[in-house]
PDB file of N, CA and C in Angstrom:
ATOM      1  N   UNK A   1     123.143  97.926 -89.270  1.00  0.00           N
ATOM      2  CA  UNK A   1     122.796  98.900 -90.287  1.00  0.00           C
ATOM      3  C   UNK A   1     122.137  98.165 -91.442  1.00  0.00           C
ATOM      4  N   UNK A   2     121.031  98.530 -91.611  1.00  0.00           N
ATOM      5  CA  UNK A   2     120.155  97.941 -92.854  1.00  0.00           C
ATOM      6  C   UNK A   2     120.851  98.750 -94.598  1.00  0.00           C
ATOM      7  N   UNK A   3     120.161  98.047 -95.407  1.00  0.00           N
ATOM      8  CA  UNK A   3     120.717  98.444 -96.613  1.00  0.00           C
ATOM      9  C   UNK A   3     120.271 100.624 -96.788  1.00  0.00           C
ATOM     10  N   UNK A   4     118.553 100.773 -96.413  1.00  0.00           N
ATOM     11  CA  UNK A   4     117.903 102.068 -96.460  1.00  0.00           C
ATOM     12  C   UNK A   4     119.313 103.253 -95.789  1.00  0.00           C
ATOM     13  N   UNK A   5     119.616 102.680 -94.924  1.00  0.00           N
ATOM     14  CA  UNK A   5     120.207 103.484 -93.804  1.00  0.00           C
ATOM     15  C   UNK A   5     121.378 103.518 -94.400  1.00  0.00           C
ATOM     16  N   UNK A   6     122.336 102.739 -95.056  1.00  0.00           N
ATOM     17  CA  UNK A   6     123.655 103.115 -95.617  1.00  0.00           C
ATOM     18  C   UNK A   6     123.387 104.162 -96.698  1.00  0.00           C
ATOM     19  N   UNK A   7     122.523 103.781 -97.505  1.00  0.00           N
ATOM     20  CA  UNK A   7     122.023 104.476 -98.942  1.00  0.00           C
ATOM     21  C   UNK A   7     121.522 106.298 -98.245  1.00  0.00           C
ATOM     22  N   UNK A   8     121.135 106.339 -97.113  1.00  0.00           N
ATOM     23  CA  UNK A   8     120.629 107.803 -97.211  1.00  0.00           C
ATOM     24  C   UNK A   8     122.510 108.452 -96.609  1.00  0.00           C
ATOM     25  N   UNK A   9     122.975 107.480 -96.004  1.00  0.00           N
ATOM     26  CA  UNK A   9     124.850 108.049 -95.443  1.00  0.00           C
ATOM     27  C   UNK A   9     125.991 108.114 -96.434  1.00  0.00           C
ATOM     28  N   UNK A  10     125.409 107.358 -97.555  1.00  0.00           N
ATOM     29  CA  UNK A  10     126.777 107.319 -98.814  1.00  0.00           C
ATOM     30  C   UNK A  10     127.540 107.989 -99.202  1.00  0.00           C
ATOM     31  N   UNK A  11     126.606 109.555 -99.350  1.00  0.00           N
ATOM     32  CA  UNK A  11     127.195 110.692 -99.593  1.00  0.00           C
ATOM     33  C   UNK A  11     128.084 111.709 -98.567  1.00  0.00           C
ATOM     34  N   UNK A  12     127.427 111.448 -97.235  1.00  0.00           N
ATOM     35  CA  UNK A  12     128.161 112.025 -96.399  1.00  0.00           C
ATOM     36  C   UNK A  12     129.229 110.662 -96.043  1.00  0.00           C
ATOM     37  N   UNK A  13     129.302 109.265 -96.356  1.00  0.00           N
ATOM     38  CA  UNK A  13     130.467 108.515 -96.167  1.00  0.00           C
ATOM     39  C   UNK A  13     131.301 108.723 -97.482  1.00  0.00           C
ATOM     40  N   UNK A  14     130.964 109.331 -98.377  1.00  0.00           N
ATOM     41  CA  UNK A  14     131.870 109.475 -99.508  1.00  0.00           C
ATOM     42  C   UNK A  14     132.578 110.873 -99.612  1.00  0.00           C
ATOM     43  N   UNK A  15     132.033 111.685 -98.480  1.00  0.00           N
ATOM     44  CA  UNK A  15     133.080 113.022 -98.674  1.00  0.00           C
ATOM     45  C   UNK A  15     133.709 113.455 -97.010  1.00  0.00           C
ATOM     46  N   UNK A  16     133.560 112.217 -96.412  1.00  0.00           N
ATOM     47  CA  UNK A  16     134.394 112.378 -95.200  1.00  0.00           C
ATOM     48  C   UNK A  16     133.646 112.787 -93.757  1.00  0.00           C
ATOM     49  N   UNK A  17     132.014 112.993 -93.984  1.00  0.00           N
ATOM     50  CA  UNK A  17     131.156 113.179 -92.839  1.00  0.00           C
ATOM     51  C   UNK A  17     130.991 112.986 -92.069  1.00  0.00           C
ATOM     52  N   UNK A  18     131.215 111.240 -91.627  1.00  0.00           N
ATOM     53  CA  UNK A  18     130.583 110.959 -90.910  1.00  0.00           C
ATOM     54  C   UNK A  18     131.616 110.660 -89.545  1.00  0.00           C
ATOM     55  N   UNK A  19     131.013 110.340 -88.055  1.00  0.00           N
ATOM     56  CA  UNK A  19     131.283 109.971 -87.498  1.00  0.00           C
ATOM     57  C   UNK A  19     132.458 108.933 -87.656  1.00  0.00           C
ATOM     58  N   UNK A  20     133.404 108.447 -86.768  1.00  0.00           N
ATOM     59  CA  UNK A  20     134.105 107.397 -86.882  1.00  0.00           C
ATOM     60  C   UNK A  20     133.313 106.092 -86.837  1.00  0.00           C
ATOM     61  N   UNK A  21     132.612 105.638 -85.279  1.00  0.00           N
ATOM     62  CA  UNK A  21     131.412 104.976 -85.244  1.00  0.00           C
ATOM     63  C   UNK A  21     131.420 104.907 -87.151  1.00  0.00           C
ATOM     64  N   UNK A  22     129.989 105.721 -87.380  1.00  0.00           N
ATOM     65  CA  UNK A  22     129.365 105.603 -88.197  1.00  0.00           C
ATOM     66  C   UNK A  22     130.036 104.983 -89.649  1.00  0.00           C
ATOM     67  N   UNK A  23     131.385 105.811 -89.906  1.00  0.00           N
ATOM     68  CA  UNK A  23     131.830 104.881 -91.000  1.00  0.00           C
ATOM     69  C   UNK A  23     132.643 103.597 -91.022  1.00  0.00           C
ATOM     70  N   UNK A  24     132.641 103.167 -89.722  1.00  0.00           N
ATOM     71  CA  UNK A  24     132.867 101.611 -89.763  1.00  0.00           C
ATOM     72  C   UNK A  24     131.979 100.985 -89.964  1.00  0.00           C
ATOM     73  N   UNK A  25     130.612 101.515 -89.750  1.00  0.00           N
ATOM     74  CA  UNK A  25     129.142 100.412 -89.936  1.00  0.00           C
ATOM     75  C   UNK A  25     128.885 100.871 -91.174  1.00  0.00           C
ATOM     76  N   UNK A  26     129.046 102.188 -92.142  1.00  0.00           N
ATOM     77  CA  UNK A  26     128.880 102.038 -93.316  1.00  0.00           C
ATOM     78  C   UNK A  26     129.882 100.967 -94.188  1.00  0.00           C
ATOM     79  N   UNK A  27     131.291 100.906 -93.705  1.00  0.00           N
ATOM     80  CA  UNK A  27     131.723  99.885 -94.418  1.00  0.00           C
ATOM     81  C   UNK A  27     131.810  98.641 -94.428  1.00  0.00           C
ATOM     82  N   UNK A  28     131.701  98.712 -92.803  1.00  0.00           N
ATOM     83  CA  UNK A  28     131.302  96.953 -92.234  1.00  0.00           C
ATOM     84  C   UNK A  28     129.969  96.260 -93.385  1.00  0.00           C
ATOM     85  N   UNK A  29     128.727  97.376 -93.643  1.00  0.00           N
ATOM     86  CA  UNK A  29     127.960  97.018 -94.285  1.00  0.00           C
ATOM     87  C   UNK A  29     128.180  96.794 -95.826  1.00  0.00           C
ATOM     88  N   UNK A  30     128.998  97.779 -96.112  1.00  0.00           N
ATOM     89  CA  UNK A  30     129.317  97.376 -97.738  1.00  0.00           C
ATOM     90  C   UNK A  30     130.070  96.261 -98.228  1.00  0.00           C
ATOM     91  N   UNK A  31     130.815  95.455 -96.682  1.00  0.00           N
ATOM     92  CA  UNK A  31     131.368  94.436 -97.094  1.00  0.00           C
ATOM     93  C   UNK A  31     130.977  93.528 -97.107  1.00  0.00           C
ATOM     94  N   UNK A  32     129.598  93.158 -96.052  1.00  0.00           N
ATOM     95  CA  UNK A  32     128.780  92.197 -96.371  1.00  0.00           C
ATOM     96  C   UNK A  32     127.680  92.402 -97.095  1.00  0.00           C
ATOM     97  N   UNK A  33     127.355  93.828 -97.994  1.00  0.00           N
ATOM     98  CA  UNK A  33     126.153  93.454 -98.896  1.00  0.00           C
ATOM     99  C   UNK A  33     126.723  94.020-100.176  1.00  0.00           C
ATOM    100  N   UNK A  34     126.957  92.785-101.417  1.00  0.00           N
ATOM    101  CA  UNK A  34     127.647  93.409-102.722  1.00  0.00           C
ATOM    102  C   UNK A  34     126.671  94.442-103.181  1.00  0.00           C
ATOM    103  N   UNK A  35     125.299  94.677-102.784  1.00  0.00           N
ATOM    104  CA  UNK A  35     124.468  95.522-103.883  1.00  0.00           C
ATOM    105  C   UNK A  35     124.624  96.880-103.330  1.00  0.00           C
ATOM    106  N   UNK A  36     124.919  97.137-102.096  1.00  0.00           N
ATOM    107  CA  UNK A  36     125.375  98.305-101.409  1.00  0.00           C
ATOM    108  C   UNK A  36     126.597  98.916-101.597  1.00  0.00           C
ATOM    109  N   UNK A  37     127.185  97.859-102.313  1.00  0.00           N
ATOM    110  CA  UNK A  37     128.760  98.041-102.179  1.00  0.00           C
ATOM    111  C   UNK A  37     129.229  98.592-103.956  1.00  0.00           C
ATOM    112  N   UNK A  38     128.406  97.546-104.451  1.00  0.00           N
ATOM    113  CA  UNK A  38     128.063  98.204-106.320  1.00  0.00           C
ATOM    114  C   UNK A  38     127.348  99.751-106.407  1.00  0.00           C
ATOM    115  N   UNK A  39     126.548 100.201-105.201  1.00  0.00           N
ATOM    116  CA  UNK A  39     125.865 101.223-104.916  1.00  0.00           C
ATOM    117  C   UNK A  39     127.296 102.083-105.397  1.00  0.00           C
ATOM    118  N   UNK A  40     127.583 102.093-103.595  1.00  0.00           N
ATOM    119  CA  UNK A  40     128.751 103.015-103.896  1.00  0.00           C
ATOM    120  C   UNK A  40     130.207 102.987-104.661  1.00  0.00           C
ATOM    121  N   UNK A  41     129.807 101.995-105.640  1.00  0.00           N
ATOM    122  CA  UNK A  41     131.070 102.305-106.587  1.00  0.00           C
ATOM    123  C   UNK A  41     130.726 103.079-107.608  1.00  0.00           C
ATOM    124  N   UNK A  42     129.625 102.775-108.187  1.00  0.00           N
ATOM    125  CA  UNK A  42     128.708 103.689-108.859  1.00  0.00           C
ATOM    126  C   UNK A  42     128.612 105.303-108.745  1.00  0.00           C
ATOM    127  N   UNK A  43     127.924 105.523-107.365  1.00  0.00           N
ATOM    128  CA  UNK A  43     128.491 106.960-106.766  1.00  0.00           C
ATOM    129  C   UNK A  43     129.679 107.402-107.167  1.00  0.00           C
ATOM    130  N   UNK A  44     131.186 106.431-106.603  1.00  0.00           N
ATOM    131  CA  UNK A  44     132.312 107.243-106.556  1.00  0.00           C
ATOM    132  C   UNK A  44     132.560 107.439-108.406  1.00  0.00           C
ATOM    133  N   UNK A  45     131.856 106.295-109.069  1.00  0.00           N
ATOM    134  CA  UNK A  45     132.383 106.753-110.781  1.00  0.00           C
ATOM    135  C   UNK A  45     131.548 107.889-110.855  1.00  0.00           C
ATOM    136  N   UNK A  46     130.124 108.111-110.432  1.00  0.00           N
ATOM    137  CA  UNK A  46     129.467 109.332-111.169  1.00  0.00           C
ATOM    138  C   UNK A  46     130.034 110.128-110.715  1.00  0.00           C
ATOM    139  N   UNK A  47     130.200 110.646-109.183  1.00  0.00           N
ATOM    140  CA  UNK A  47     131.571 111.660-108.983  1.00  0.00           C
ATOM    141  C   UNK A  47     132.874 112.384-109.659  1.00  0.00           C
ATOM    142  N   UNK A  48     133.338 111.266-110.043  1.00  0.00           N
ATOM    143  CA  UNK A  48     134.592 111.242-110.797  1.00  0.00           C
ATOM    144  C   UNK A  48     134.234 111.904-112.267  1.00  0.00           C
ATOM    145  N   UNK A  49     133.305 111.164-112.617  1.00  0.00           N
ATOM    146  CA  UNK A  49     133.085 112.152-113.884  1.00  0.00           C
ATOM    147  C   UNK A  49     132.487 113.265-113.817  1.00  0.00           C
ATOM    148  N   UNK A  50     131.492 113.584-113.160  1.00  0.00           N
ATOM    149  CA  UNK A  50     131.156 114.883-112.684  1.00  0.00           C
ATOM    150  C   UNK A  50     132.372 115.503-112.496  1.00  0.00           C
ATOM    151  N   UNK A  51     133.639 115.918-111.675  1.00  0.00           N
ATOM    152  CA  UNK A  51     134.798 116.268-111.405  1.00  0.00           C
ATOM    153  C   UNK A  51     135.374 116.874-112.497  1.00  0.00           C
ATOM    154  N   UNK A  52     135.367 115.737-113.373  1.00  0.00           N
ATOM    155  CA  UNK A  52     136.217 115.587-114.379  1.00  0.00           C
ATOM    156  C   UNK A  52     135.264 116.822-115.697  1.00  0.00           C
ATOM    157  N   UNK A  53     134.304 116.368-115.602  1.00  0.00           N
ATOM    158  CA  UNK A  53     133.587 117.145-116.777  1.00  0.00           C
ATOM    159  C   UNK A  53     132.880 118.076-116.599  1.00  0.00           C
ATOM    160  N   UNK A  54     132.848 118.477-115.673  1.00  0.00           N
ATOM    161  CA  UNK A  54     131.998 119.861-115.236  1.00  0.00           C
ATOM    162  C   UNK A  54     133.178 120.874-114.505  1.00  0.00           C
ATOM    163  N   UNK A  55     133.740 121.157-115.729  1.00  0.00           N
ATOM    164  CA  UNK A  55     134.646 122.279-115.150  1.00  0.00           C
ATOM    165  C   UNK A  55     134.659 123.737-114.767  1.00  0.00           C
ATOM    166  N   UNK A  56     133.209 124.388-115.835  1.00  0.00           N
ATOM    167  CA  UNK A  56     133.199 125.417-115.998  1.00  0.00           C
ATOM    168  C   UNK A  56     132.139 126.224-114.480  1.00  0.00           C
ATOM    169  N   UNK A  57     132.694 127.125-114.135  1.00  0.00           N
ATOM    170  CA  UNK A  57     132.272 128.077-112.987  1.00  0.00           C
ATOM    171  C   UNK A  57     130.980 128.492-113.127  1.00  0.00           C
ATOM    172  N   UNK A  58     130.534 128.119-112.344  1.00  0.00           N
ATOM    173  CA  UNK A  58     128.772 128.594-112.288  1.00  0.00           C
ATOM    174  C   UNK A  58     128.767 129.597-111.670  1.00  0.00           C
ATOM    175  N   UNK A  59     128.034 131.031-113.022  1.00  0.00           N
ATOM    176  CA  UNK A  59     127.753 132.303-113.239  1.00  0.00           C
ATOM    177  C   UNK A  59     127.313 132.729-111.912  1.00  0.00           C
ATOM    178  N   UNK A  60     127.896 133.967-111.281  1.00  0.00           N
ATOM    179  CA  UNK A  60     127.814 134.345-110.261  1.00  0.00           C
ATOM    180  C   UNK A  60     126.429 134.347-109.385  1.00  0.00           C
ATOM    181  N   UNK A  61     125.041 135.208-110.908  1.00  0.00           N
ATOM    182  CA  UNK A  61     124.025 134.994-110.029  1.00  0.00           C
ATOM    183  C   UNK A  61     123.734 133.558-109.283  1.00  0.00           C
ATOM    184  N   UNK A  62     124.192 132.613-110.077  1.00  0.00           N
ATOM    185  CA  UNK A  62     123.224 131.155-109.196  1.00  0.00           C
ATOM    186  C   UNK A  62     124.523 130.969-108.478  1.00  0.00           C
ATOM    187  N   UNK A  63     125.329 131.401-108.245  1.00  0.00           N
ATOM    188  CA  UNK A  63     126.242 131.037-106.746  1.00  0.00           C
ATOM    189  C   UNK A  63     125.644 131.713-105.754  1.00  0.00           C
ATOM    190  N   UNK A  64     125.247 132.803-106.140  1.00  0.00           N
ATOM    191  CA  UNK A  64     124.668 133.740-104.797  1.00  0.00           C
ATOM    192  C   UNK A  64     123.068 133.516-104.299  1.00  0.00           C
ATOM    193  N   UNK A  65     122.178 132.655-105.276  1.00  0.00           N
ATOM    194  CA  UNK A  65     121.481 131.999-105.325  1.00  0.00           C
ATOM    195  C   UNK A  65     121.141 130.886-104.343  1.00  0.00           C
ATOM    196  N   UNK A  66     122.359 129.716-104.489  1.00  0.00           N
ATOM    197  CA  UNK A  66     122.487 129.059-104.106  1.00  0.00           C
ATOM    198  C   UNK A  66     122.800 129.231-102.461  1.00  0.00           C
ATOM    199  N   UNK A  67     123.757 130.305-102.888  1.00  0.00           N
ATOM    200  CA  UNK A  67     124.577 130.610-101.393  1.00  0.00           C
ATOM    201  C   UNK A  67     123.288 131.664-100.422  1.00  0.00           C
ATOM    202  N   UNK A  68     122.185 132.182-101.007  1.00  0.00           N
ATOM    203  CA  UNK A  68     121.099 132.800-100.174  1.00  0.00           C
ATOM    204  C   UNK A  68     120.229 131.679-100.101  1.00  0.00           C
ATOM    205  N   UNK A  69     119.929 130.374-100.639  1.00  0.00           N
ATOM    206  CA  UNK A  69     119.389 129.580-100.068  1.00  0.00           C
ATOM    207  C   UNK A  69     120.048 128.676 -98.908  1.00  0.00           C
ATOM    208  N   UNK A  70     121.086 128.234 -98.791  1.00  0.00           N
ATOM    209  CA  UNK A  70     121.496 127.686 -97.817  1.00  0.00           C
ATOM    210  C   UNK A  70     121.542 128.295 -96.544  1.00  0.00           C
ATOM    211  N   UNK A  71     121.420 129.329 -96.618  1.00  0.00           N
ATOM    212  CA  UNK A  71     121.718 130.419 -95.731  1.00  0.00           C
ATOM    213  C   UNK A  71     120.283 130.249 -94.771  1.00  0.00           C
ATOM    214  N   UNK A  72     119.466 130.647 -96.219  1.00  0.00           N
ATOM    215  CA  UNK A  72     117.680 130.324 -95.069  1.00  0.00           C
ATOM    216  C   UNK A  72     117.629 129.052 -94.772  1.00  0.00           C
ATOM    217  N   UNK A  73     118.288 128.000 -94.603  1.00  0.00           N
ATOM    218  CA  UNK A  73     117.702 126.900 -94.105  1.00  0.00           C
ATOM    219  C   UNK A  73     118.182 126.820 -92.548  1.00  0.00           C
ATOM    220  N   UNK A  74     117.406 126.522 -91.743  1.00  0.00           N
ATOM    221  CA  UNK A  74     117.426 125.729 -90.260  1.00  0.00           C
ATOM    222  C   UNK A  74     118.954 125.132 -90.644  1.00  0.00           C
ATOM    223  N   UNK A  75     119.632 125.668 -89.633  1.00  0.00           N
ATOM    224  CA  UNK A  75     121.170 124.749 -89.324  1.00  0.00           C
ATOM    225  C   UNK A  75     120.895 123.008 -89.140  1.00  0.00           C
ATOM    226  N   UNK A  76     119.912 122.638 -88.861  1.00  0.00           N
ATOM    227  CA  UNK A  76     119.269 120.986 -88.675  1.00  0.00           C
ATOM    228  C   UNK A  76     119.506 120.408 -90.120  1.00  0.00           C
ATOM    229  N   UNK A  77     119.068 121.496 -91.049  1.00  0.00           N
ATOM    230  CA  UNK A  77     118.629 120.986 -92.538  1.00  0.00           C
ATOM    231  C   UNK A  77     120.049 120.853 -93.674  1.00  0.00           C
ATOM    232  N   UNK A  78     120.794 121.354 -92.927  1.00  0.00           N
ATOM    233  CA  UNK A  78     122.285 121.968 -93.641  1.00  0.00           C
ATOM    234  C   UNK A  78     122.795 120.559 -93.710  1.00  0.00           C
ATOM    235  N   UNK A  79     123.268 119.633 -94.653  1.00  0.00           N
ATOM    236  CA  UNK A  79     123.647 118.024 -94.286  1.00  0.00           C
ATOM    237  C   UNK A  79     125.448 118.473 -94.371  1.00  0.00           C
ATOM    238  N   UNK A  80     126.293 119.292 -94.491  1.00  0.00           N
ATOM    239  CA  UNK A  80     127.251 119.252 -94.337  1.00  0.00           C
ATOM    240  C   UNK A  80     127.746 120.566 -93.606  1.00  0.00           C
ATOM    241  N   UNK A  81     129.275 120.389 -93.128  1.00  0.00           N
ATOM    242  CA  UNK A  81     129.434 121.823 -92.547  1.00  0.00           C
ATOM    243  C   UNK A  81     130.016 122.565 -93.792  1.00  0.00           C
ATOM    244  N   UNK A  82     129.091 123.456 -93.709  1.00  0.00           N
ATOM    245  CA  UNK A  82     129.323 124.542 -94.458  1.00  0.00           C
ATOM    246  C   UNK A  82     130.448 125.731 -93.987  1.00  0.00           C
ATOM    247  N   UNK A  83     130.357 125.911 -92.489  1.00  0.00           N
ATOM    248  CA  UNK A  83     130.998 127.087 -92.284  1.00  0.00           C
ATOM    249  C   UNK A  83     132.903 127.346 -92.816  1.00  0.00           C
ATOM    250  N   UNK A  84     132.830 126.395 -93.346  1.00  0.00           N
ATOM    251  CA  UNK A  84     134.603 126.536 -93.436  1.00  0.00           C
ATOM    252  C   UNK A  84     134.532 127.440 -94.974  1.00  0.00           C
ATOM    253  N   UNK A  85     133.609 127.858 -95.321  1.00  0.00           N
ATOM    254  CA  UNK A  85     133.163 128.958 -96.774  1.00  0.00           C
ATOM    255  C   UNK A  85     132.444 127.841 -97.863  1.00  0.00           C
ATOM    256  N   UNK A  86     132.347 128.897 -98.901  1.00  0.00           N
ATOM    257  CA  UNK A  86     131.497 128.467 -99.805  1.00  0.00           C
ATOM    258  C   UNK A  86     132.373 127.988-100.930  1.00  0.00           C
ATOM    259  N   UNK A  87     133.753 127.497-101.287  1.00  0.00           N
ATOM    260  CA  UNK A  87     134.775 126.392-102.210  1.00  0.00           C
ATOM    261  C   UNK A  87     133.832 125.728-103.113  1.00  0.00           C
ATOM    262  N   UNK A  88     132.740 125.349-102.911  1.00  0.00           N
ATOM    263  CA  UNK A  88     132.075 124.090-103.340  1.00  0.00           C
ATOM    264  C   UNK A  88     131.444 124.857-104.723  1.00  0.00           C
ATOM    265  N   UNK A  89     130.969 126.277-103.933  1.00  0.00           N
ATOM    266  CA  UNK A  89     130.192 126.996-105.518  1.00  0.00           C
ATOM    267  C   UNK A  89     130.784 127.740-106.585  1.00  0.00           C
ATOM    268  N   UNK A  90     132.239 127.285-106.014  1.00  0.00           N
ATOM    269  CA  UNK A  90     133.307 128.285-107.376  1.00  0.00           C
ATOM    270  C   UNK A  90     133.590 127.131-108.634  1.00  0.00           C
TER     271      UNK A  90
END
């Protein structure tokens, strides 16, 4: 796994996505490259504060917004499973 290829998986290795395979070679890789590995510590702090500071509920129209765009996209284009509901836009 090259450095490009961890960097486009970070996000789906940071919320539980990926393959088994796959997240042993994302971490196998973060342990031998520190700048990949500073990558995703970075990620997990901007996360954390995002979490932390963005508490307030986004106004119904742009949930339904949001939630009629995902909807039109090709199931190919969808990068996570969605079907377990929409949690993410409350």
């Amino acid at each position: 796994m090259d450095c490009d290829e961890m960097l486009a998986l970070i996000h789906h290795y940071m919320d539980g996505g990926l393959s088994q395979w796959r997240h042993r070679a994302v971490t196998k890789h973060m342990q031998d490259c520190p700048p990949c590995a500073h990558e995703h510590h970075y990620n997990l702090s901007f996360k954390q504060v995002v979490s932390q500071k963005c508490t307030e509920e986004a106004p119904a129209g742009l949930r339904l917004r949001i939630t009629a765009a995902l909807d039109s996209l090709p199931t190919s284009e969808v990068p996570l499973d969605l079907s377990s509901g929409r949690d993410f836009l409350k």
